[in-house]
C-alpha atoms as a PDB file:
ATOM      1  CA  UNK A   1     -11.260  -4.128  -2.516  1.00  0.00           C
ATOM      2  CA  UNK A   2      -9.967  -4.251   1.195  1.00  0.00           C
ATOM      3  CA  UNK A   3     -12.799  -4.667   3.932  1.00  0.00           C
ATOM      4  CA  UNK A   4     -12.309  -1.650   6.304  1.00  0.00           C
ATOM      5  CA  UNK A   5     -11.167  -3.255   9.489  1.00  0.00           C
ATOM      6  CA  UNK A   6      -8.369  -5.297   7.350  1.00  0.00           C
ATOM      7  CA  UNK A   7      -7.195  -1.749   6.692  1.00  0.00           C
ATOM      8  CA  UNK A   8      -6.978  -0.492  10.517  1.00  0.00           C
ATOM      9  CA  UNK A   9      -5.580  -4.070  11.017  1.00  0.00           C
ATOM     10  CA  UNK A  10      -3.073  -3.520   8.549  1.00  0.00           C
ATOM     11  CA  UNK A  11      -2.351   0.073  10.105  1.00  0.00           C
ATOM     12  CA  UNK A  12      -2.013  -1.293  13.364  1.00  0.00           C
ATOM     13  CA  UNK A  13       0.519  -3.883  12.084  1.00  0.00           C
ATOM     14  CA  UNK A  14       2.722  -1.226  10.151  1.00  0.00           C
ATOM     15  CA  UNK A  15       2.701   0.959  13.391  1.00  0.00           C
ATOM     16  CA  UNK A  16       0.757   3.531  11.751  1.00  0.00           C
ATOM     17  CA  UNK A  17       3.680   4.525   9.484  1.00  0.00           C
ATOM     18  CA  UNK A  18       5.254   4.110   6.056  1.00  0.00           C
ATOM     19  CA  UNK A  19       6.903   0.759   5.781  1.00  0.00           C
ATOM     20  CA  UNK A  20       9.355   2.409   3.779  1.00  0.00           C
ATOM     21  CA  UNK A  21      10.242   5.640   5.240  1.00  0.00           C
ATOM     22  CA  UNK A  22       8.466   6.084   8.580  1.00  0.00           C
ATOM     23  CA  UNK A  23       6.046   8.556   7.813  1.00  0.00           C
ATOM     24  CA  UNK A  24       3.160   9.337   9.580  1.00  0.00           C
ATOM     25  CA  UNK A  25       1.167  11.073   7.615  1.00  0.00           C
ATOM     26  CA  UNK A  26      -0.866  10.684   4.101  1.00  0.00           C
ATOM     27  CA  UNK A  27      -1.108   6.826   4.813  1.00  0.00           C
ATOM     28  CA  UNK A  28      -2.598   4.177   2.507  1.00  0.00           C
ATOM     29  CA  UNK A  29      -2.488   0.882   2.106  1.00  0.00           C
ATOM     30  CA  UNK A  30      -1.065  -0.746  -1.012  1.00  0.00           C
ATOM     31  CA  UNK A  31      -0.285  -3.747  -2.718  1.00  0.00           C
ATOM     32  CA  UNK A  32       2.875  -5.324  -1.800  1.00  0.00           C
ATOM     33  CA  UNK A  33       2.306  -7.152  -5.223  1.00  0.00           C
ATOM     34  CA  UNK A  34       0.002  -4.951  -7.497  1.00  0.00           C
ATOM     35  CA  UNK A  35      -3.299  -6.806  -8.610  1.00  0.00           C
ATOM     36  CA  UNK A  36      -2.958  -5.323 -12.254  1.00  0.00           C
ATOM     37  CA  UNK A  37      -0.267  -7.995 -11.572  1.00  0.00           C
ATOM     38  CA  UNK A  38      -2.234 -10.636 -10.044  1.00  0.00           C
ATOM     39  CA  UNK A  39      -1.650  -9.688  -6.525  1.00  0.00           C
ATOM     40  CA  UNK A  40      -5.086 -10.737  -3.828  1.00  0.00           C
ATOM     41  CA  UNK A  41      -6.702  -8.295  -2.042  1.00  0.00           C
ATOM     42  CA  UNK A  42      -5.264 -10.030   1.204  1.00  0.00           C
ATOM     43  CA  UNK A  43      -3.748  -8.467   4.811  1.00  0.00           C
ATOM     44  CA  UNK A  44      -0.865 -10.323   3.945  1.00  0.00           C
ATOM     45  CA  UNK A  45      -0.283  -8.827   0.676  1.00  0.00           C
ATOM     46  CA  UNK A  46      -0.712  -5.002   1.841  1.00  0.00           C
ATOM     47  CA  UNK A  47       1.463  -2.676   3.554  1.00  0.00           C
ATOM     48  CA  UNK A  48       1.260   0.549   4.675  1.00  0.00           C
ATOM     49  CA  UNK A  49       2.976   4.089   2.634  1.00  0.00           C
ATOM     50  CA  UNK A  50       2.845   7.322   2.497  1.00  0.00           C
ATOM     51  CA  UNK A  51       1.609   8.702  -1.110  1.00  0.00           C
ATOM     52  CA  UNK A  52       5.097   9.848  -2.121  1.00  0.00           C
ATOM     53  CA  UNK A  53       6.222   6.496  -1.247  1.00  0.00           C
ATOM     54  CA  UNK A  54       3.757   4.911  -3.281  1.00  0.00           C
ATOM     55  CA  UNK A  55       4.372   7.168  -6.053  1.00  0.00           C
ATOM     56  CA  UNK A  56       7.742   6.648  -6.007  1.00  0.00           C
ATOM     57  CA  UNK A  57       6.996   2.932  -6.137  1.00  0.00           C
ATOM     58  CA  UNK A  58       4.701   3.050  -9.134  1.00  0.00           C
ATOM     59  CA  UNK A  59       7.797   5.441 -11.447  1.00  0.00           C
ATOM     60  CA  UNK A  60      10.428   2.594 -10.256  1.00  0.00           C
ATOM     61  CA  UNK A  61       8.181  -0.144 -11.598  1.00  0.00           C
ATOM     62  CA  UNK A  62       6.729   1.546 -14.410  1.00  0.00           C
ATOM     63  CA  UNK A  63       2.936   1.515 -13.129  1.00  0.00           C
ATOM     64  CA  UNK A  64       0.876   4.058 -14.034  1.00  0.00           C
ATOM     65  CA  UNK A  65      -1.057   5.936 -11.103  1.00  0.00           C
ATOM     66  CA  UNK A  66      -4.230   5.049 -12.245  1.00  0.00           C
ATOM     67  CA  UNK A  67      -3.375   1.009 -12.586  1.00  0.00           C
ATOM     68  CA  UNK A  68      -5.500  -1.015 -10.354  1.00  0.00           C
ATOM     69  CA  UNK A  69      -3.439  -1.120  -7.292  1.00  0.00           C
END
């Protein structure tokens, strides 16, 4: 699990919008590399999306919503 100031950190970073499409709103931050995948729980492994993004992520790489992300 993410500490809570790694996650305004990694808002900050991302410039408080999707890395993929620029959103602004409904943010979370994700695995670049899923840890149901053996991804770390690291800054440097996270990025910012919107949840359509992320869904969108999980269909195209066959994760299901509720894998350990």
């Amino acid at each position: 699990m993410l500490r809570g100031d790694w996650k305004e950190m990694i808002r900050a970073r991302e410039g408080y919008r999707c890395k993929i499409c620029g959103r602004t709103t409904n943010l979370t931050i994700q695995h670049k590399l899923p840890r149901c995948r053996g991804g770390s729980s690291t800054p440097e492994n996270c990025v910012c999306w919107c949840g359509q993004c992320h869904r969108r992520f999980h269909l195209a790489h066959g994760l299901a919503m509720s894998d350990d992300f």
